[in-house]
PDB file of N, CA and C in Angstrom:
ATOM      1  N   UNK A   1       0.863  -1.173   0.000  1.00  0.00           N
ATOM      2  CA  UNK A   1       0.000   0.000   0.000  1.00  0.00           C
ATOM      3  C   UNK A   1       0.903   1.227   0.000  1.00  0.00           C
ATOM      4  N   UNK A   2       0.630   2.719  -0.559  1.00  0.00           N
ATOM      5  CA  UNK A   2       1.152   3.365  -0.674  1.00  0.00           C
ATOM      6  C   UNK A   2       0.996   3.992   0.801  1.00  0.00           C
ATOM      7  N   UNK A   3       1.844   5.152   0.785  1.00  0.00           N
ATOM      8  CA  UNK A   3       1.728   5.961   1.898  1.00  0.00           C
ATOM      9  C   UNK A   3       0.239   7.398   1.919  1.00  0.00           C
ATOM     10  N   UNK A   4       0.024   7.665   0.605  1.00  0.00           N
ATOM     11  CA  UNK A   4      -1.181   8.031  -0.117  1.00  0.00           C
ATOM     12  C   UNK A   4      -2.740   7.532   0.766  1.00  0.00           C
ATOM     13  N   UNK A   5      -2.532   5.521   0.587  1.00  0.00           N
ATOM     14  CA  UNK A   5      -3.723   5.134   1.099  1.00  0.00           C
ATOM     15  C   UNK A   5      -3.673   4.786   2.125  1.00  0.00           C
ATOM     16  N   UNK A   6      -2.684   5.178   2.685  1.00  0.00           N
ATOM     17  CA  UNK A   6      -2.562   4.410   4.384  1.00  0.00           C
ATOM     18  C   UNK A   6      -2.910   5.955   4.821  1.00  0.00           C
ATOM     19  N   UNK A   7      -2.719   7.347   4.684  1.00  0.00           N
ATOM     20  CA  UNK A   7      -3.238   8.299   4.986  1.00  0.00           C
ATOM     21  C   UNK A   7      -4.619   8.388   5.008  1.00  0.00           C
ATOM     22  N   UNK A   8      -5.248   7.986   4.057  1.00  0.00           N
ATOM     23  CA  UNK A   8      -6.721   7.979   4.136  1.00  0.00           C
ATOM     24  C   UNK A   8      -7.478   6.884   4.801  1.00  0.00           C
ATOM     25  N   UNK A   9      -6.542   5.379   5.230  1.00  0.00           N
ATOM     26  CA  UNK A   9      -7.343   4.737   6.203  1.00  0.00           C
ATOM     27  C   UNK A   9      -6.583   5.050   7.331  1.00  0.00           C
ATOM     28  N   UNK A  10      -5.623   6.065   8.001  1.00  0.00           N
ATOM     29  CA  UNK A  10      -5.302   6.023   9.276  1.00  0.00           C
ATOM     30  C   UNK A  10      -6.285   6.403  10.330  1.00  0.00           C
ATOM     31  N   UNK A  11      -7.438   7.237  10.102  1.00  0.00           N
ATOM     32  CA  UNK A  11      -8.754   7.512  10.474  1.00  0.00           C
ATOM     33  C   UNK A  11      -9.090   7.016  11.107  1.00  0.00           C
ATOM     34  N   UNK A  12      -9.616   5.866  10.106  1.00  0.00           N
ATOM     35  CA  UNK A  12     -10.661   4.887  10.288  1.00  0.00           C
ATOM     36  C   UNK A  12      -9.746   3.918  11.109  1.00  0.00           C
ATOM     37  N   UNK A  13      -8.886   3.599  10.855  1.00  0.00           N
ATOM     38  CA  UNK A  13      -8.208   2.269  11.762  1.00  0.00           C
ATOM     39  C   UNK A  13      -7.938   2.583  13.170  1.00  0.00           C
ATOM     40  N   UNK A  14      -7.876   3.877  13.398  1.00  0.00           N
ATOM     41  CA  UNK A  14      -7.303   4.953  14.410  1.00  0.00           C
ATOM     42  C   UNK A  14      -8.781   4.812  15.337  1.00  0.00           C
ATOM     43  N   UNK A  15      -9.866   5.099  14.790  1.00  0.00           N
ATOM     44  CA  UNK A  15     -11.273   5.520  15.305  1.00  0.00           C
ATOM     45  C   UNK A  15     -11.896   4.303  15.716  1.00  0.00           C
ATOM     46  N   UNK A  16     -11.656   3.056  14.703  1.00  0.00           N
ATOM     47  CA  UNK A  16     -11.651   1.881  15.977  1.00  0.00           C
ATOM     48  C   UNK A  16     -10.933   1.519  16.931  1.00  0.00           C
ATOM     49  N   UNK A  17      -9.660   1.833  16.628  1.00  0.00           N
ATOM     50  CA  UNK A  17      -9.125   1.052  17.889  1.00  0.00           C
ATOM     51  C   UNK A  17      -9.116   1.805  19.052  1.00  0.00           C
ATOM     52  N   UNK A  18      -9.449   3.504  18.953  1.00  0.00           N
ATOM     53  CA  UNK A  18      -9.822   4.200  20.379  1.00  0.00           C
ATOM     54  C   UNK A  18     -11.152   3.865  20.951  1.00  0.00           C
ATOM     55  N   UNK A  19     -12.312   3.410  19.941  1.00  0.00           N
ATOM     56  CA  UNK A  19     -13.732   3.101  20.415  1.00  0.00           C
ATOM     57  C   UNK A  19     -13.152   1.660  21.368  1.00  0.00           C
ATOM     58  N   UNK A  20     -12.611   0.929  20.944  1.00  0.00           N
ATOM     59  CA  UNK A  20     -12.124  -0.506  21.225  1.00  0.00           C
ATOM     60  C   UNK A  20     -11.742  -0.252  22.551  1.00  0.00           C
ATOM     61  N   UNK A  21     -10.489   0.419  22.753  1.00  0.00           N
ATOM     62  CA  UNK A  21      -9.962   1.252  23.842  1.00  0.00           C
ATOM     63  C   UNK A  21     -10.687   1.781  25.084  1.00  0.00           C
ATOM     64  N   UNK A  22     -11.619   2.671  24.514  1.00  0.00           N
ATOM     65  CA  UNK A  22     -12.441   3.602  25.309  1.00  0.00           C
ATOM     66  C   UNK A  22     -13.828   2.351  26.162  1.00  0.00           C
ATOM     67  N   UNK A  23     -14.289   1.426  24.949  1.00  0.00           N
ATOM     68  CA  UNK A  23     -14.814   0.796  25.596  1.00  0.00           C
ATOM     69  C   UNK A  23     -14.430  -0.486  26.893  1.00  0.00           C
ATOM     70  N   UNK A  24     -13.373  -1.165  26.355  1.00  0.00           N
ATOM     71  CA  UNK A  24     -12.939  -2.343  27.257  1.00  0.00           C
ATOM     72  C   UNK A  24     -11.771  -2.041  28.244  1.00  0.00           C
ATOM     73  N   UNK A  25     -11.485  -0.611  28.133  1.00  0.00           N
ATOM     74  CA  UNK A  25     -10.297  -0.147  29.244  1.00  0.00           C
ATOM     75  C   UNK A  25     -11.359   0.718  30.288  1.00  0.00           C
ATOM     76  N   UNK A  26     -12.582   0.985  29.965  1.00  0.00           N
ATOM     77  CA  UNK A  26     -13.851   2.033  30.242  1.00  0.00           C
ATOM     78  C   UNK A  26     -12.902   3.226  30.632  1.00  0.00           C
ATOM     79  N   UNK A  27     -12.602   4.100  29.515  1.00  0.00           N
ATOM     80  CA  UNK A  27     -11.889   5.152  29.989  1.00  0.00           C
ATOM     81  C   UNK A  27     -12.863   5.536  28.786  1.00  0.00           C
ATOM     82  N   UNK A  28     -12.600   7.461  28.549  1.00  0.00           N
ATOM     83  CA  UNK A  28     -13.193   8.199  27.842  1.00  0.00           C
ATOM     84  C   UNK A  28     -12.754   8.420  26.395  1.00  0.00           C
ATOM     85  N   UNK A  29     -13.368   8.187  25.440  1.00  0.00           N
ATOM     86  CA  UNK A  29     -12.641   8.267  24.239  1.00  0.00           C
ATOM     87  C   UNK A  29     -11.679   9.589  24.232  1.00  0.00           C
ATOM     88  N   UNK A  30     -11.384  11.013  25.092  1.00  0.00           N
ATOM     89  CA  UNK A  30     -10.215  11.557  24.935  1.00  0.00           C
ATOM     90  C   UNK A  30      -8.876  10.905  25.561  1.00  0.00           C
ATOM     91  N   UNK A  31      -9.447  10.223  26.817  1.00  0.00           N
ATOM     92  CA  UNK A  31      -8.230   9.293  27.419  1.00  0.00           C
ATOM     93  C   UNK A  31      -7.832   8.286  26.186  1.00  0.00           C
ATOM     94  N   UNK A  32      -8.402   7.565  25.883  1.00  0.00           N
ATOM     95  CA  UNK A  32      -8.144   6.554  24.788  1.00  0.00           C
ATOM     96  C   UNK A  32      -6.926   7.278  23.856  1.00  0.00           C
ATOM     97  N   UNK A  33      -7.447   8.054  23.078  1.00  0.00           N
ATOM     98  CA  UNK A  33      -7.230   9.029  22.342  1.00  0.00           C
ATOM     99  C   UNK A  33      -5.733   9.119  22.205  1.00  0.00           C
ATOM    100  N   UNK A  34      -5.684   9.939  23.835  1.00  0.00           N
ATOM    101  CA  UNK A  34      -4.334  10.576  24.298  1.00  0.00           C
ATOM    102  C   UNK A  34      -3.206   8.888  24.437  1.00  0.00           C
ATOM    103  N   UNK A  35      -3.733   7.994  25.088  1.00  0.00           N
ATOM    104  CA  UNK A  35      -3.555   6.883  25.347  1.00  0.00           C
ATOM    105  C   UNK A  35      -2.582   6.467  23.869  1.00  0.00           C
ATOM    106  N   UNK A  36      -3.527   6.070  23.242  1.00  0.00           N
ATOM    107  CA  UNK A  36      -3.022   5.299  21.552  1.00  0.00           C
ATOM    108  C   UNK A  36      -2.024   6.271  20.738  1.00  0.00           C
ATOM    109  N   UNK A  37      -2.190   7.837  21.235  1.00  0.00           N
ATOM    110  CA  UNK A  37      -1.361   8.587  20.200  1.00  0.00           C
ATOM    111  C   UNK A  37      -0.103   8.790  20.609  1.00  0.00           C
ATOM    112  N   UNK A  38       0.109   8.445  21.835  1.00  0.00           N
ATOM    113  CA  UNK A  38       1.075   8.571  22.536  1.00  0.00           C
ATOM    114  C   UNK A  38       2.283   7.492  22.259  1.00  0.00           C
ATOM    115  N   UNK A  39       1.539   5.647  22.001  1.00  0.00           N
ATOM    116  CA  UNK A  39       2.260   4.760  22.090  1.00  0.00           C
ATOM    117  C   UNK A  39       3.300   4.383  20.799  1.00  0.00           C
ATOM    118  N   UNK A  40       3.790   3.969  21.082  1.00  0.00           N
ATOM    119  CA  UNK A  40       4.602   3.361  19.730  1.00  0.00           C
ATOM    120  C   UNK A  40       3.959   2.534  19.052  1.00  0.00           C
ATOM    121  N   UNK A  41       2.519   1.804  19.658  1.00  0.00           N
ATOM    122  CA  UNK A  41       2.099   1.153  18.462  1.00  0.00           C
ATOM    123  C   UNK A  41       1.746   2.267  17.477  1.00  0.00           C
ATOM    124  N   UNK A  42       0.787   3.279  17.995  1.00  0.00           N
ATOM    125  CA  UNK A  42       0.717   4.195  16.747  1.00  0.00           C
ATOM    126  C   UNK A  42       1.928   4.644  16.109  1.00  0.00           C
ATOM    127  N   UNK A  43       3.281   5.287  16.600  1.00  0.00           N
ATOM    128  CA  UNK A  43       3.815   5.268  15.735  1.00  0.00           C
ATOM    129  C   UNK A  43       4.324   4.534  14.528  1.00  0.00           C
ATOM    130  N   UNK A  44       4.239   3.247  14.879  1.00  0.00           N
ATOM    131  CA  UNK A  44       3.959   2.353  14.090  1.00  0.00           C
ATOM    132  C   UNK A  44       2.987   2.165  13.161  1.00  0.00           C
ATOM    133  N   UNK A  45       2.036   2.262  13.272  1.00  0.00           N
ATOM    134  CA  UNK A  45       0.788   2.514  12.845  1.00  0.00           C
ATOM    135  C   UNK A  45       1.049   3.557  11.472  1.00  0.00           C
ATOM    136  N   UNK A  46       1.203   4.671  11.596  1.00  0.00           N
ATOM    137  CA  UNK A  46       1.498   5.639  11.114  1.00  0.00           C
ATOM    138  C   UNK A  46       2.902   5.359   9.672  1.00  0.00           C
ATOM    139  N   UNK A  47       3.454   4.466  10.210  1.00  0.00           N
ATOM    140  CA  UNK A  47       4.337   3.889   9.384  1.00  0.00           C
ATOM    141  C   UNK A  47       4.279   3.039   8.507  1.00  0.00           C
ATOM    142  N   UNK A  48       4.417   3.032   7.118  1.00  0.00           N
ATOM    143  CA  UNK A  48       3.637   2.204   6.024  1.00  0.00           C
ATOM    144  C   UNK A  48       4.589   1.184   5.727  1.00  0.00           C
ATOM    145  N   UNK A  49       5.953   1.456   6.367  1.00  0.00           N
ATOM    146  CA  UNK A  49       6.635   0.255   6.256  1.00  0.00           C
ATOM    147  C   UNK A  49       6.251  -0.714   6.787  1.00  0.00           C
ATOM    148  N   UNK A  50       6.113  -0.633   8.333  1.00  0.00           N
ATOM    149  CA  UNK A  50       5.594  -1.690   9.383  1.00  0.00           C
ATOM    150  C   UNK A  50       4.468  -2.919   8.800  1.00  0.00           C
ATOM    151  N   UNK A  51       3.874  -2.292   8.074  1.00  0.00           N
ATOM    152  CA  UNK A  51       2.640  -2.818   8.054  1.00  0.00           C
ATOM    153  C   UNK A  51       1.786  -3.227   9.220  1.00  0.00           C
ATOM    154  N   UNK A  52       1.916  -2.191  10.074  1.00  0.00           N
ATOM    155  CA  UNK A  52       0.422  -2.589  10.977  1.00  0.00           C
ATOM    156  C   UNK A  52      -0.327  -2.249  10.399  1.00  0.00           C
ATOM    157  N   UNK A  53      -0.845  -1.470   9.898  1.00  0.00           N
ATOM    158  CA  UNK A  53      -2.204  -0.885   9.070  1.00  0.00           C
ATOM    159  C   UNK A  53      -2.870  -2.565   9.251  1.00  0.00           C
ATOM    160  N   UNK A  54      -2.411  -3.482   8.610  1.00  0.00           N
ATOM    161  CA  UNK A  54      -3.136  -4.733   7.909  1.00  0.00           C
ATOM    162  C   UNK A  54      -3.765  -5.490   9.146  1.00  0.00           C
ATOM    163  N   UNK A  55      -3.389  -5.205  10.389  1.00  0.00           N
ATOM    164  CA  UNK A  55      -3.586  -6.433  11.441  1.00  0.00           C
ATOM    165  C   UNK A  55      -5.812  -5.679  11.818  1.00  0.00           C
ATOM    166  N   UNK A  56      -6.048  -6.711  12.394  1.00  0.00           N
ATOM    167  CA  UNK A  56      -7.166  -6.553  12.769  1.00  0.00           C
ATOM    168  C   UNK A  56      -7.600  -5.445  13.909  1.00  0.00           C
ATOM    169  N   UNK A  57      -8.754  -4.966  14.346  1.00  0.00           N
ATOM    170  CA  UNK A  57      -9.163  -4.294  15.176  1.00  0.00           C
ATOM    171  C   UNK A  57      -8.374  -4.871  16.380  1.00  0.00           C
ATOM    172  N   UNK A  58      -9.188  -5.978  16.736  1.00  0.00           N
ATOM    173  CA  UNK A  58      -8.840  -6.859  18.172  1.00  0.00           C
ATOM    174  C   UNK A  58      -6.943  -6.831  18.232  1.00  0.00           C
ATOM    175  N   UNK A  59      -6.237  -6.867  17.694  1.00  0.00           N
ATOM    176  CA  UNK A  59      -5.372  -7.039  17.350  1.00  0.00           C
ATOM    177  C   UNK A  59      -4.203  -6.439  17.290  1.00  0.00           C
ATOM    178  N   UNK A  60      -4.793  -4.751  16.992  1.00  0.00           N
ATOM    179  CA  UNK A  60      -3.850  -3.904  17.310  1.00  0.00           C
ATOM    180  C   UNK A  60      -4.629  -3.333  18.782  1.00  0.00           C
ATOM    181  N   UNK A  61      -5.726  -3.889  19.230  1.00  0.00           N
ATOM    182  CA  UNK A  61      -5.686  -4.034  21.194  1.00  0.00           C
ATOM    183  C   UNK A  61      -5.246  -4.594  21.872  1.00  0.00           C
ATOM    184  N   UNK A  62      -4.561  -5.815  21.167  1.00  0.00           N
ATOM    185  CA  UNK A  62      -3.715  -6.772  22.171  1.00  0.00           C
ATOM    186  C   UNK A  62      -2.712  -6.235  21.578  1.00  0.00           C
ATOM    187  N   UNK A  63      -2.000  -5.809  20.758  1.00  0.00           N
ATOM    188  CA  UNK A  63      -0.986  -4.852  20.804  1.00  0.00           C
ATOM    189  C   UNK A  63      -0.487  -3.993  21.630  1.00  0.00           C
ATOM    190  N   UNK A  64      -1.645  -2.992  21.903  1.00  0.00           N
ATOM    191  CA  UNK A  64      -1.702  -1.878  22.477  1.00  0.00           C
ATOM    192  C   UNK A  64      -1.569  -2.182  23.928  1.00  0.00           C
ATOM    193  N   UNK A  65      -2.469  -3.202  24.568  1.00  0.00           N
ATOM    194  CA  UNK A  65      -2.240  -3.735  25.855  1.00  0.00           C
ATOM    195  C   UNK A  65      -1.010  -4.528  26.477  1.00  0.00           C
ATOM    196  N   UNK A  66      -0.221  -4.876  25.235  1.00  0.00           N
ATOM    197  CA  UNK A  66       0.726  -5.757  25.268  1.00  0.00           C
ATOM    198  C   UNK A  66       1.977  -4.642  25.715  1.00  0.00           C
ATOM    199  N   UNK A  67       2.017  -3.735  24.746  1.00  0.00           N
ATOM    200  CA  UNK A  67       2.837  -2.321  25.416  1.00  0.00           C
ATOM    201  C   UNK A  67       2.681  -1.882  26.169  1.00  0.00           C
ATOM    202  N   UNK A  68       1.330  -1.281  26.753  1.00  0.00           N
ATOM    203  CA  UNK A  68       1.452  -0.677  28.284  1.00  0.00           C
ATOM    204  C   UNK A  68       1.648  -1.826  29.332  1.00  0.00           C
ATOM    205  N   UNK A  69       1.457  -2.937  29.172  1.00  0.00           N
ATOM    206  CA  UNK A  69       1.805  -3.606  30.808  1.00  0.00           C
ATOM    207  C   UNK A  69       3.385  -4.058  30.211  1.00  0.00           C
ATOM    208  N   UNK A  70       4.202  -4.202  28.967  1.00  0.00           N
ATOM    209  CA  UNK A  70       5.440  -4.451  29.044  1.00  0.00           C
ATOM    210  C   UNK A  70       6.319  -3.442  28.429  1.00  0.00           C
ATOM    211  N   UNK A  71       5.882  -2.408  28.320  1.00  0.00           N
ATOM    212  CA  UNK A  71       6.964  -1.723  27.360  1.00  0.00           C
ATOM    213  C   UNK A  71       7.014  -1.951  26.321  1.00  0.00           C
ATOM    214  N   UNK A  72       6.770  -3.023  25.652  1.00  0.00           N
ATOM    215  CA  UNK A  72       7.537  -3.718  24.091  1.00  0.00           C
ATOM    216  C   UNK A  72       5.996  -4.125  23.446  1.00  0.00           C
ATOM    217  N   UNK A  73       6.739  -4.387  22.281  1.00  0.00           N
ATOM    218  CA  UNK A  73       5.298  -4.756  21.546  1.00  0.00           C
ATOM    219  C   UNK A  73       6.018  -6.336  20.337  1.00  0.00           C
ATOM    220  N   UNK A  74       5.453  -7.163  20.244  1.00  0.00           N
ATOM    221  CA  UNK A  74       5.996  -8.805  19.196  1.00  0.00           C
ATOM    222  C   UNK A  74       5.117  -8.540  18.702  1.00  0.00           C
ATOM    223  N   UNK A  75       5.341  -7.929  17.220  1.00  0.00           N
ATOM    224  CA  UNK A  75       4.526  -8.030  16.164  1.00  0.00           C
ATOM    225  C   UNK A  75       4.211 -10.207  16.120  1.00  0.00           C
ATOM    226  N   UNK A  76       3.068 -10.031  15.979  1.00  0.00           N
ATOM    227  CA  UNK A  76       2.779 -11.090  15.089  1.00  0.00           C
ATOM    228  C   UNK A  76       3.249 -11.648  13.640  1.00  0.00           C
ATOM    229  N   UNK A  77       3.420 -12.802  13.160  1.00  0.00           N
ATOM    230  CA  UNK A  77       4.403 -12.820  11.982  1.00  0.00           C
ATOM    231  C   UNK A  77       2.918 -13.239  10.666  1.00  0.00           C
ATOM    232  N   UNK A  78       3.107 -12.700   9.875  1.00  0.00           N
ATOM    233  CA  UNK A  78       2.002 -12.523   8.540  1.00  0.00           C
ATOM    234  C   UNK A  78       2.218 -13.766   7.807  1.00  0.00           C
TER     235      UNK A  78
END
């Protein structure tokens, strides 16, 4: 994928995984928010090399959870 269309789904991939967030951490979608933009998975995210874009909703939450209780994040292998 280009860097072009990963701009136009960072949104949307972004807007679930804070609803995801906001709901099963029960914090407020600005906590969420602040939460996900902060982590390195998003920077990752944001990065079209990585290819996170491709992983699932659920997925980049066990991500995301996987970093705040360890620091680190093990991509899954594709």
């Amino acid at each position: 994928m280009d860097g072009k269309k990963l701009i136009a789904l960072l949104p949307e991939i972004t807007s679930e995984v804070v609803d995801f967030i906001s709901s099963r951490d029960e914090m407020t979608e600005d906590e969420a928010i602040r939460n996900l933009y902060s982590s390195k998975l998003y920077q990752d995210l944001e990065n079209e090399e990585t290819k996170v874009w491709q992983f699932s909703t659920e997925t980049l939450y066990s991500l995301y959870i996987q970093e705040k209780k360890t620091g680190k994040i093990e991509y899954p292998e594709c």
